[in-house]
Protein backbone atom coordinates (compact mmCIF):
# COMPACT_ATOMS: atom_id res chain seq x y z
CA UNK A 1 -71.05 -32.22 -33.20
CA UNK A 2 -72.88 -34.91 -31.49
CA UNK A 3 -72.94 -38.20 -33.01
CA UNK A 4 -76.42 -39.90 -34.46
CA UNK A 5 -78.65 -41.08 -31.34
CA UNK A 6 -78.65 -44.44 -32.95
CA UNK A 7 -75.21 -44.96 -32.18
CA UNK A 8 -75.14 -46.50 -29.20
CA UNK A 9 -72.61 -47.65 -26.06
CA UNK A 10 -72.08 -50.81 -24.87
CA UNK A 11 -74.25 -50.20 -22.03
CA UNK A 12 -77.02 -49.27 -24.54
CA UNK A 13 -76.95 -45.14 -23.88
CA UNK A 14 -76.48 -43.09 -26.49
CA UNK A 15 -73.73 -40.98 -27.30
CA UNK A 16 -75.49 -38.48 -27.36
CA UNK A 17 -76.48 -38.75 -24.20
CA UNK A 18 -73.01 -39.10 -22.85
CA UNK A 19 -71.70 -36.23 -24.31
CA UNK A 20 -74.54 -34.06 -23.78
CA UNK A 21 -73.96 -30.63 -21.62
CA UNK A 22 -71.19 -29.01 -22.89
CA UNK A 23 -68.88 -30.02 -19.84
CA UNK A 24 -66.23 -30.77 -21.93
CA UNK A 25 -64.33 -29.16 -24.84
CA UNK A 26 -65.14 -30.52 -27.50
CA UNK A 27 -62.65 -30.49 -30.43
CA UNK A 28 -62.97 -30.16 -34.29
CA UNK A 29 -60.01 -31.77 -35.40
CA UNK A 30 -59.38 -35.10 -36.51
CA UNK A 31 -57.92 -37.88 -34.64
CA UNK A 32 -54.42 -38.22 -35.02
CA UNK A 33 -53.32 -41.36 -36.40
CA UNK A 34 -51.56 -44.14 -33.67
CA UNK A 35 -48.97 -46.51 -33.88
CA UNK A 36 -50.79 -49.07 -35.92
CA UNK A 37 -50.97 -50.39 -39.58
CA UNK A 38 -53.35 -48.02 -40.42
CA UNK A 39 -55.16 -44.73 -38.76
CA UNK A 40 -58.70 -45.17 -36.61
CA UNK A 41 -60.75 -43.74 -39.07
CA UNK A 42 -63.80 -41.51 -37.32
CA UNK A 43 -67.01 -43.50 -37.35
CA UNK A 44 -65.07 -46.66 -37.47
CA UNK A 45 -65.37 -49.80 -35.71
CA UNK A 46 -62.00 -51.80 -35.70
CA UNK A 47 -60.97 -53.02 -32.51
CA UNK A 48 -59.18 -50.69 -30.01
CA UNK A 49 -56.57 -51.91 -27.62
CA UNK A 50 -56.68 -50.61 -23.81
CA UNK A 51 -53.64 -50.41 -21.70
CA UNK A 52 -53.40 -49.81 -17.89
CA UNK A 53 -50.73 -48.23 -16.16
CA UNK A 54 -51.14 -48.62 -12.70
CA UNK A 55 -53.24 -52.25 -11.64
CA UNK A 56 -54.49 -50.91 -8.21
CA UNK A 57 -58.30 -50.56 -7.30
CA UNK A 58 -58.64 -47.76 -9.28
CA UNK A 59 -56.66 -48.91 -12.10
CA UNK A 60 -58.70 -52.11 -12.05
CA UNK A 61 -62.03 -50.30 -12.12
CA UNK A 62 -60.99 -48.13 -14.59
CA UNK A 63 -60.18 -50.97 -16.89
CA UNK A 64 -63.80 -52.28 -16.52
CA UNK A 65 -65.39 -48.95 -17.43
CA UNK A 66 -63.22 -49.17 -20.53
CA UNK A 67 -64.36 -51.99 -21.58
CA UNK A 68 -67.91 -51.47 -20.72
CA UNK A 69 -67.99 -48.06 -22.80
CA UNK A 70 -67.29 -49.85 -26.58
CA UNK A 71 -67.63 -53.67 -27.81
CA UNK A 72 -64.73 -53.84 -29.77
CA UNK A 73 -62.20 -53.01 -27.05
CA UNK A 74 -59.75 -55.28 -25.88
CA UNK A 75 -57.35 -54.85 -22.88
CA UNK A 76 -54.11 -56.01 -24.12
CA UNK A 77 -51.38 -54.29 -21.93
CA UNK A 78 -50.89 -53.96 -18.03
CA UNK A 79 -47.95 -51.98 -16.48
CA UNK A 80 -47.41 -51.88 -12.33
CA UNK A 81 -44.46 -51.33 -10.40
CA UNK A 82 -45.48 -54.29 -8.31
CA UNK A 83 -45.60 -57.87 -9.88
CA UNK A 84 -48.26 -59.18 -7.09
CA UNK A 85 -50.35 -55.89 -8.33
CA UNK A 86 -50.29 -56.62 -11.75
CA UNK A 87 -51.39 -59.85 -11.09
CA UNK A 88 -54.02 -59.41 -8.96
CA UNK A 89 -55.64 -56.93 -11.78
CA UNK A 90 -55.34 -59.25 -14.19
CA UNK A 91 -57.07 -62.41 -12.11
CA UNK A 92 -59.74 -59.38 -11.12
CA UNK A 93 -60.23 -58.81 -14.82
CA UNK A 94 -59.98 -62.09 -16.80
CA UNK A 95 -62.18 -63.74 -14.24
CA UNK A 96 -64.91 -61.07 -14.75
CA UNK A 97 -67.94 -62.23 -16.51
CA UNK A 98 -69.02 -59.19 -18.11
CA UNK A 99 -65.32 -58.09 -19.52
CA UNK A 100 -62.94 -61.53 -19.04
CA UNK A 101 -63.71 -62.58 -22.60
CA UNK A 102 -61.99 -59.64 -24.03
CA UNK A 103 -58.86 -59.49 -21.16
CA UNK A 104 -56.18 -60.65 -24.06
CA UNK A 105 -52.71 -59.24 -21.89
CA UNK A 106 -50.10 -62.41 -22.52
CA UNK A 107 -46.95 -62.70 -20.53
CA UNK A 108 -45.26 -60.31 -22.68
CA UNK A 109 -47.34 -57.53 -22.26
CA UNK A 110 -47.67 -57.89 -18.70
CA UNK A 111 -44.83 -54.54 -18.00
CA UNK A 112 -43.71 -54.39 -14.43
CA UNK A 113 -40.88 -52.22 -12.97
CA UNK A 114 -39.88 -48.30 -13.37
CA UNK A 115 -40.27 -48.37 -16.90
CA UNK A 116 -43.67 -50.36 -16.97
CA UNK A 117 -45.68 -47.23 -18.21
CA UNK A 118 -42.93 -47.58 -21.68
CA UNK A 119 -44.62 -51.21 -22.67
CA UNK A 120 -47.68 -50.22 -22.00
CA UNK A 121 -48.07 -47.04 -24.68
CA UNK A 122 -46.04 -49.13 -27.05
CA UNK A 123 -48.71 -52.05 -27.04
CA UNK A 124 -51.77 -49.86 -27.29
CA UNK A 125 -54.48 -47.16 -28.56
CA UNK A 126 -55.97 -46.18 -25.57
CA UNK A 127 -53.87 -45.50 -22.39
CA UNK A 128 -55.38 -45.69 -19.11
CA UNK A 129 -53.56 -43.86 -16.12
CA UNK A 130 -53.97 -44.75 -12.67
CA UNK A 131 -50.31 -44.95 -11.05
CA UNK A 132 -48.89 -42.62 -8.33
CA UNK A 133 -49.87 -39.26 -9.07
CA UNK A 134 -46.27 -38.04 -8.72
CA UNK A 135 -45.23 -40.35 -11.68
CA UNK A 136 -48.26 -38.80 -13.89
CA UNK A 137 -46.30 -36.09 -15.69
CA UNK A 138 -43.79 -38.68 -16.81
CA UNK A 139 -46.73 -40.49 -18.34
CA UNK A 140 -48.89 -38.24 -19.64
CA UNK A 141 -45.33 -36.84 -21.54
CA UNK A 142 -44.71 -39.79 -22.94
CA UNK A 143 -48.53 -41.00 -23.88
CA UNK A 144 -48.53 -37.78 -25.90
CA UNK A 145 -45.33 -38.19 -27.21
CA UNK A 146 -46.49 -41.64 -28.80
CA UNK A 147 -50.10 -39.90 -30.07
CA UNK A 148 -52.14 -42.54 -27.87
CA UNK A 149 -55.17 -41.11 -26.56
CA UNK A 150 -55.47 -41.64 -22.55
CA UNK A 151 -57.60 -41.31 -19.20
CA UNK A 152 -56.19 -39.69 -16.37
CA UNK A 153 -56.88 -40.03 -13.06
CA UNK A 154 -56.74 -37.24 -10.33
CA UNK A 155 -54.27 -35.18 -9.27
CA UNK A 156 -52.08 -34.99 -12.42
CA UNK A 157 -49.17 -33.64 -10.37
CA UNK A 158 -47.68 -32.97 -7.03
CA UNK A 159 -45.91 -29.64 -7.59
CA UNK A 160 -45.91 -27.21 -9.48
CA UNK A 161 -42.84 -28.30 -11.86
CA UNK A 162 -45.06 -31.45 -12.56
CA UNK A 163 -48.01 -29.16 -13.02
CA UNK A 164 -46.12 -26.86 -15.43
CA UNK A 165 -45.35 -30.49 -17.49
CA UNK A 166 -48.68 -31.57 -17.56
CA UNK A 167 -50.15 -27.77 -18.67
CA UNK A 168 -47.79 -27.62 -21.61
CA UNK A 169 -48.64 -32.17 -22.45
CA UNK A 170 -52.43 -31.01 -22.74
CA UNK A 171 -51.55 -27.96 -25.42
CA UNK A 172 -49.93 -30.86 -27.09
CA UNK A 173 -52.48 -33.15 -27.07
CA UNK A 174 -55.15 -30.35 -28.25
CA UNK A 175 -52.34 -29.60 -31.35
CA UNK A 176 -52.42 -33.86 -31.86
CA UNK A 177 -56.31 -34.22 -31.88
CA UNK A 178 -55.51 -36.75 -28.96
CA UNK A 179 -58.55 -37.37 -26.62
CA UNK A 180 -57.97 -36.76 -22.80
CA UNK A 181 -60.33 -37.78 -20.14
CA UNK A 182 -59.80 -36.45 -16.77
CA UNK A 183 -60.85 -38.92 -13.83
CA UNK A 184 -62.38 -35.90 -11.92
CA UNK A 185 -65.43 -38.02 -12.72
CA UNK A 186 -68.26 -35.70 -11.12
CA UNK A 187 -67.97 -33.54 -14.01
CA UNK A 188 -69.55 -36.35 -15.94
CA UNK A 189 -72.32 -37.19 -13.94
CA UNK A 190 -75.28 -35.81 -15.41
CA UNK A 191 -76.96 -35.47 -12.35
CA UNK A 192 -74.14 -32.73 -11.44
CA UNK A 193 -74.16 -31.05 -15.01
CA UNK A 194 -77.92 -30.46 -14.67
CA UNK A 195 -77.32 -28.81 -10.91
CA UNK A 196 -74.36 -26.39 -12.01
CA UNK A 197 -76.23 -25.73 -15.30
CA UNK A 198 -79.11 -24.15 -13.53
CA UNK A 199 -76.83 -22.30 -10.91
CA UNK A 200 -75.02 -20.59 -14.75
CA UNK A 201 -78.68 -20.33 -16.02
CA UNK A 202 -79.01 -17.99 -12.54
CA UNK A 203 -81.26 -19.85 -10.39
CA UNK A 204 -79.98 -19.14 -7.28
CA UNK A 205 -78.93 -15.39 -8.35
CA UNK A 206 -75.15 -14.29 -8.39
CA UNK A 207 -73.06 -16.05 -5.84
CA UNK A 208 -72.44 -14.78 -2.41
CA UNK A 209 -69.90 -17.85 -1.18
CA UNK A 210 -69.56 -21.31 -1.13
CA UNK A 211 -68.85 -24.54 1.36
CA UNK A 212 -66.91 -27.54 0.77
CA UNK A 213 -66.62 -30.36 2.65
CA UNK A 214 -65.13 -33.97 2.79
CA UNK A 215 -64.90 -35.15 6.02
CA UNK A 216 -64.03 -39.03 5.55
CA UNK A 217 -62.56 -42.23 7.27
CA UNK A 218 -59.23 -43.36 7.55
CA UNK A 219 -57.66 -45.38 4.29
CA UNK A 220 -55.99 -48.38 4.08
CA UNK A 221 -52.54 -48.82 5.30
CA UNK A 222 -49.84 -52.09 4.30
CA UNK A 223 -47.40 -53.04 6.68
CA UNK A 224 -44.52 -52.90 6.12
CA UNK A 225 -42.52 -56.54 5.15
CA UNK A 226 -38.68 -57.30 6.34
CA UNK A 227 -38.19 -57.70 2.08
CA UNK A 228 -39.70 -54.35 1.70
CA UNK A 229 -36.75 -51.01 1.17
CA UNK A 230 -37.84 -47.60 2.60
CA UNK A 231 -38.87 -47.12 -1.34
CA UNK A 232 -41.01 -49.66 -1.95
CA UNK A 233 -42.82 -48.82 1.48
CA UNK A 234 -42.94 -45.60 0.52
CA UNK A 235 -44.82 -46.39 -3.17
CA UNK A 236 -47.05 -48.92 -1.62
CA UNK A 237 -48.32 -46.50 0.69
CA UNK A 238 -47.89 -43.50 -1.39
CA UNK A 239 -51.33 -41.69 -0.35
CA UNK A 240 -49.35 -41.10 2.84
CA UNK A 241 -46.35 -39.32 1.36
CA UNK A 242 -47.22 -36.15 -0.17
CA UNK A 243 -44.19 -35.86 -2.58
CA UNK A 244 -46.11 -39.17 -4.33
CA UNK A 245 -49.99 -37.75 -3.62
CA UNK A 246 -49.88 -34.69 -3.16
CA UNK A 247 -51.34 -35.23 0.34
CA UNK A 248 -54.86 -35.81 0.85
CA UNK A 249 -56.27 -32.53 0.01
CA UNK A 250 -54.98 -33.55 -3.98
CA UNK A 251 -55.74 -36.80 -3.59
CA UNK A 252 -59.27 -37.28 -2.46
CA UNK A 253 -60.76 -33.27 -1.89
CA UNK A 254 -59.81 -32.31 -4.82
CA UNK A 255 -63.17 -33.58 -6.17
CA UNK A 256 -64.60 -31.53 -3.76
CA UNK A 257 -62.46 -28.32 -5.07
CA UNK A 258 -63.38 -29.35 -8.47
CA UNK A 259 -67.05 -29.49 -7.97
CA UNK A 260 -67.07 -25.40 -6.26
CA UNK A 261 -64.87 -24.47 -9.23
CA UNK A 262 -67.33 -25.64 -11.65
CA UNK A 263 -70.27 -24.09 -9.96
CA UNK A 264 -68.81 -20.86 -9.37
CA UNK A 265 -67.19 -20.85 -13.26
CA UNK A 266 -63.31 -20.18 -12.49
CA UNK A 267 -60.75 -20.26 -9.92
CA UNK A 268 -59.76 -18.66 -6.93
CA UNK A 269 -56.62 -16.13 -7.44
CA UNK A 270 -55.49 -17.16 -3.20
CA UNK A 271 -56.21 -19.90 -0.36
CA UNK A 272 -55.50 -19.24 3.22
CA UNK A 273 -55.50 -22.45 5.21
CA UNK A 274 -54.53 -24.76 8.12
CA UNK A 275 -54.24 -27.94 8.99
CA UNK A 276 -51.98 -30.93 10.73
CA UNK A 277 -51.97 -34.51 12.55
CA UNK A 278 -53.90 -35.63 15.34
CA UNK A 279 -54.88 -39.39 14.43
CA UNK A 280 -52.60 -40.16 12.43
CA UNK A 281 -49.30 -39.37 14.35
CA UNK A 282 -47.31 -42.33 13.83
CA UNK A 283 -43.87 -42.85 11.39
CA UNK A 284 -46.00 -45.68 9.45
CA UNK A 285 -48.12 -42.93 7.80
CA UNK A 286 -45.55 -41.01 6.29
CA UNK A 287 -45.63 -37.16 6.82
CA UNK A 288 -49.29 -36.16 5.65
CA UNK A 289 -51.66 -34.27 7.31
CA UNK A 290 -54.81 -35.76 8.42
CA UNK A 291 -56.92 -32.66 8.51
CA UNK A 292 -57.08 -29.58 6.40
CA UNK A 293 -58.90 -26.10 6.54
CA UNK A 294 -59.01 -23.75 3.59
CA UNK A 295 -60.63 -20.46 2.50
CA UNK A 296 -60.44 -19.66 -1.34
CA UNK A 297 -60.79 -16.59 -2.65
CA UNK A 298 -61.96 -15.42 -6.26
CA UNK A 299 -60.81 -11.96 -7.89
CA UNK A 300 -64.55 -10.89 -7.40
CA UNK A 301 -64.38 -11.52 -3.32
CA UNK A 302 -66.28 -14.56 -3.52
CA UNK A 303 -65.24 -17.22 -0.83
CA UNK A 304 -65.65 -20.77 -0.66
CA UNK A 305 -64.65 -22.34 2.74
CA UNK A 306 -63.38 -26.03 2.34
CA UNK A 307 -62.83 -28.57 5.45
CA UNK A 308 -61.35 -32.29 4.76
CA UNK A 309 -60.27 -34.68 6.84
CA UNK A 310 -59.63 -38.39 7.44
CA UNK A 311 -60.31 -39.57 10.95
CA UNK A 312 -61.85 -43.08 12.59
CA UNK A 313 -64.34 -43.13 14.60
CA UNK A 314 -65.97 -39.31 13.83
CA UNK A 315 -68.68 -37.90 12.10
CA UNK A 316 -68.29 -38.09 7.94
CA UNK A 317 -69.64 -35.54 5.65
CA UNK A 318 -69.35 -34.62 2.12
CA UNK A 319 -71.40 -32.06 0.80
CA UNK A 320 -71.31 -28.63 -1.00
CA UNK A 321 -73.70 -25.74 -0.85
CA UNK A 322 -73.56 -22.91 -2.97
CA UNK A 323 -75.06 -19.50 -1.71
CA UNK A 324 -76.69 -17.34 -4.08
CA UNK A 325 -78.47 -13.58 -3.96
CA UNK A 326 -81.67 -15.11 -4.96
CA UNK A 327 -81.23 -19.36 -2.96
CA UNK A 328 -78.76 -21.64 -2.65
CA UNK A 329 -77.67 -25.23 -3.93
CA UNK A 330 -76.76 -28.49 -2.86
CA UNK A 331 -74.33 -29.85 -5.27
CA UNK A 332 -73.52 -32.84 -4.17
CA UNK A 333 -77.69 -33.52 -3.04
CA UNK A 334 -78.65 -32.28 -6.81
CA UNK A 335 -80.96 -29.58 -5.51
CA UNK A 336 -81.43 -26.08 -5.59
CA UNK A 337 -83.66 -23.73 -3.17
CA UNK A 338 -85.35 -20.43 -3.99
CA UNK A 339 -87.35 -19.37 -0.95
CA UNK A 340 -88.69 -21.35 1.78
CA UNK A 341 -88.50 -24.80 0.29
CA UNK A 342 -86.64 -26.78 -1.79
CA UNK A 343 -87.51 -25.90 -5.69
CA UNK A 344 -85.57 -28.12 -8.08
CA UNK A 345 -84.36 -31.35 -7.11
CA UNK A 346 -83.01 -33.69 -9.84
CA UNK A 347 -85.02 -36.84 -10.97
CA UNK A 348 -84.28 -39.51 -13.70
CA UNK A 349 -84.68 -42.70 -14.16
CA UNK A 350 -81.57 -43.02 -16.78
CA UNK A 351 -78.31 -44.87 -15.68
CA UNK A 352 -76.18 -42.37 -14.59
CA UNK A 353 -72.55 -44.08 -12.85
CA UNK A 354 -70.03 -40.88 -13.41
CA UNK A 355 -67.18 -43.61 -13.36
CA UNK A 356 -69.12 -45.03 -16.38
CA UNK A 357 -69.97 -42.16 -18.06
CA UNK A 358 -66.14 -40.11 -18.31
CA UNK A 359 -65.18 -43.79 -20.41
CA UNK A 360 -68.76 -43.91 -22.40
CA UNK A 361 -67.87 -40.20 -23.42
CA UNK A 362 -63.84 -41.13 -23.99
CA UNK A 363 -64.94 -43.55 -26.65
CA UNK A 364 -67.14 -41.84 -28.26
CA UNK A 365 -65.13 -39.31 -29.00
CA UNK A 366 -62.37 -41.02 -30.57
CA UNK A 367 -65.20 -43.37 -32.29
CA UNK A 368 -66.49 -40.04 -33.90
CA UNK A 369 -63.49 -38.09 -34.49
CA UNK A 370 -64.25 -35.28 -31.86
CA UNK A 371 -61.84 -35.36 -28.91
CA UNK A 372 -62.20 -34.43 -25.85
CA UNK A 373 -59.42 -32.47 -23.99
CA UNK A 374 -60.20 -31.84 -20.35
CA UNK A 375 -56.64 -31.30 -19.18
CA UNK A 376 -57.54 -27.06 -18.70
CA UNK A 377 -59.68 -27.80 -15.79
CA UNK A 378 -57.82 -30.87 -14.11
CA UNK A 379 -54.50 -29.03 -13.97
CA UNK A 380 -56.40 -25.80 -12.21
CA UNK A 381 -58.49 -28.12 -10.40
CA UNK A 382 -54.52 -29.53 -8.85
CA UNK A 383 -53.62 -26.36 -8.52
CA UNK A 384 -56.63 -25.17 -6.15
CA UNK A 385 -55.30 -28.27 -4.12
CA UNK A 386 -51.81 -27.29 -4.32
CA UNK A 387 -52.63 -23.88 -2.94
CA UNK A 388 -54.27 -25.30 -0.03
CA UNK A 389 -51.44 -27.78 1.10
CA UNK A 390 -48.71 -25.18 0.41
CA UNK A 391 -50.91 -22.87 2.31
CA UNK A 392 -51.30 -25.01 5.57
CA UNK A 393 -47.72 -26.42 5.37
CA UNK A 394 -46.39 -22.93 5.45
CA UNK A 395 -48.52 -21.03 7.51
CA UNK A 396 -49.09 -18.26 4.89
CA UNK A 397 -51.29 -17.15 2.36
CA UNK A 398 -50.34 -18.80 -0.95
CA UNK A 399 -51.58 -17.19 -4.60
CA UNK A 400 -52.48 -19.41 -7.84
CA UNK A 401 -49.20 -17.81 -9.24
CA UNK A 402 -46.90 -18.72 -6.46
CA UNK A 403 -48.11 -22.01 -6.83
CA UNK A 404 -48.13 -22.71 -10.36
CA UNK A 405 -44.63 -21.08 -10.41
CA UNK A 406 -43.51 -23.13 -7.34
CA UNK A 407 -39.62 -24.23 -7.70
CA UNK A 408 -40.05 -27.06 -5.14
CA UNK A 409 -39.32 -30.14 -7.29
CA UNK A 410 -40.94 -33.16 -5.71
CA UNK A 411 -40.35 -35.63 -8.25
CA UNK A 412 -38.73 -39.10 -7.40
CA UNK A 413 -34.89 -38.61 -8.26
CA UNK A 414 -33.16 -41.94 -7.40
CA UNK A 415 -35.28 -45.01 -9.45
CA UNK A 416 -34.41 -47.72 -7.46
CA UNK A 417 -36.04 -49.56 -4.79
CA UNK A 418 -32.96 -48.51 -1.91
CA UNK A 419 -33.36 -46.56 0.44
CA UNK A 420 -33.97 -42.72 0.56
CA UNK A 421 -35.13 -40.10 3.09
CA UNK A 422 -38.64 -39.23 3.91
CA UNK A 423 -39.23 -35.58 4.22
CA UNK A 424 -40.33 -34.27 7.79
CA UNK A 425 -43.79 -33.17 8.74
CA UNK A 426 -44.38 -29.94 7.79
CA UNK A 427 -44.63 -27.35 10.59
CA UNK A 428 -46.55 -23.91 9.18
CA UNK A 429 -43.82 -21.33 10.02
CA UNK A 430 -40.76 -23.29 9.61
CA UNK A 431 -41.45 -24.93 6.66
CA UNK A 432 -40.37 -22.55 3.82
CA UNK A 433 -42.09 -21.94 0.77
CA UNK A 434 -39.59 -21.85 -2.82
């Protein structure tokens, strides 16, 4: 299913190369045809047109990755809730010498506002999605709706309504022969697919347990302006409102959760955690946590204990080790031990960016008429971090099915930059789970 190794990337890898490993599902069907004159034909070369929803450092970088992964890509659309956003995306990206030449977005396709994400899958092939997570069911809906293939960045949803949405948008896009690309990018590094490869293959024996951890710095923060409404404070800083990220255990561990999910080949049926605030106390960051502390458990009794935090000034960390009957592996080190030493360690002298590789594979696919549909693992990937945060904020053990069948509805109700209320902090044992 693999296209001809003389087909190659931008970049000059094969696609064979990119889509080597079996990490993804790979799909038999043909591409669906798109809102253009006439269908993408597999194997063909006409020119695809990129959109972006969502013109913030991710958004940006994902942009360039697009247009790295196929010469005859142009970006043509960019959508932002924020006009000084937008812009500063499309300076970033026109001004780039590697990409500018093929940055074609005129003032009318430059989609700003609430409804931005509308413009942007009307003007395009390929839809890139890097907003607010809360606002990612509404696009991923719609994107599907329209037949437009798409990359999605992590977490896909904040609750599990929005989960639910998403779930039932990727059994779409598998019926439509539509390509989606999940931006839980460590699944595409090959360095990673050779490590959890060898862990299947048995190296390290069954496995006992497993430990996660991402132990980071603090993020960035804007201050607030006197123009500014609670709501536009509130999307500007989103990662610190966790009805728009899903707090930081979705946000930025969820790679993390991902990666332990992969190695141990499914997903935990309950999490048990805790967590709060101790750094970040003050009204300016919203009512996340800054610390969480999680144990998973599988059906088979297999544990995986996962710390994250984001604190200045203290000791960072991000690893995971996975302990087997017969050694153990470092997943995010690329090694594996059996016995005294270390026996495997990964080497390679081929490029190997993950960010890189999800768009290399992305195009390929819809190049050779074999999509790609990740969205199984990315929505239980949100779920693990669901379970975690609904865990700690309630002070109770939470199941996969509690969570997935969750009633709290987080989504943004009132679209309009007025003011609304932000939630409290939640306190485990008050705060009720529904």
């Amino acid at each position: 299913m693999n296209p001809p190794a003389s087909r190659r990337t931008a970049r000059g890898t094969t696609r064979r190369d990119v889509l080597r490993g079996g990490t993804t599902a790979i799909l038999a069907s043909a591409v669906a045809p798109y809102a253009r004159t006439a269908p993408l034909q597999a194997g063909g070369d006409e020119m695809l047109r990129v959109g972006l929803i969502g013109c913030g450092g991710r958004g940006r970088g994902a942009a360039w990755n697009a247009l790295m992964a196929d010469p005859n890509t142009k970006l043509v659309a960019l959508g932002d809730m924020f006009a000084d956003h937008l812009a500063d995306a499309h300076k970033y990206l026109s001004q780039n010498e590697q990409v500018g030449a093929r940055v074609e977005v005129d003032e009318d396709h430059r989609f700003v506002g609430w409804d931005a994400y509308r413009g942007v899958i009307d003007s395009c092939d390929v839809v890139l999605m890097a907003s607010t997570p809360a606002f990612r069911p509404l696009h991923v809906e719609a994107c599907v709706e329209a037949g437009k293939h798409m990359f999605v960045e992590k977490p896909v949803a904040t609750d599990g309504p929005g989960l639910r949405r998403i779930m039932a948008a990727g059994e779409r896009a598998k019926e439509k022969g539509l390509s989606l690309v999940s931006g839980l990018c460590y699944r595409y590094q090959f360095a990673k697919q050779e490590t959890v490869q060898r862990i299947h293959d048995g190296a390290i024996g069954d496995i006992v347990s497993m430990q996660t951890t991402y132990n980071a710095g603090p993020l960035w923060l804007r201050a607030r302006q006197p123009d500014w409404t609670e709501m536009e404070y509130q999307i500007r800083n989103w990662i610190y409102y966790y009805h728009l990220s899903g707090d930081h255990i979705a946000e930025q561990h969820i790679h993390s959760l991902d990666k332990v999910a992969w190695a141990k080949g499914g997903y935990p049926v309950k999490a048990t955690a805790s967590g709060g605030r101790i750094q970040r106390t003050g009204p300016e960051y919203g009512n996340v946590y800054d610390h969480f502390n999680t144990v998973y458990e599988w059906e088979d009794g297999v544990r995986a204990f996962s710390s994250c935090r984001q604190w200045n000034n203290a000791a960072q960390d991000v690893s995971d080790f996975v302990l087997g009957t017969r050694g153990s592996a470092s997943l995010q080190g690329h090694r594996i031990r059996s016995g005294k030493a270390w026996s495997w360690r990964y080497e390679s002298e081929e490029p190997d960016d993950m960010y890189q590789n999800e768009h290399d594979a992305l195009f390929a696919s819809i190049r050779d008429g074999e999509p790609i549909n990740n969205s199984d693992y990315m929505c239980k990937s949100t779920l693990m971090a669901l379970m975690g945060r609904l865990s700690a904020y309630t002070g109770r053990t939470i199941t996969a099915e509690e969570a997935l069948n969750s009633m709290e509805d987080l989504s943004v109700k009132e679209r309009a930059f007025g003011d609304v209320a932000t939630a409290p902090v939640a306190v485990p044992g008050i705060h009720q789970f529904s």
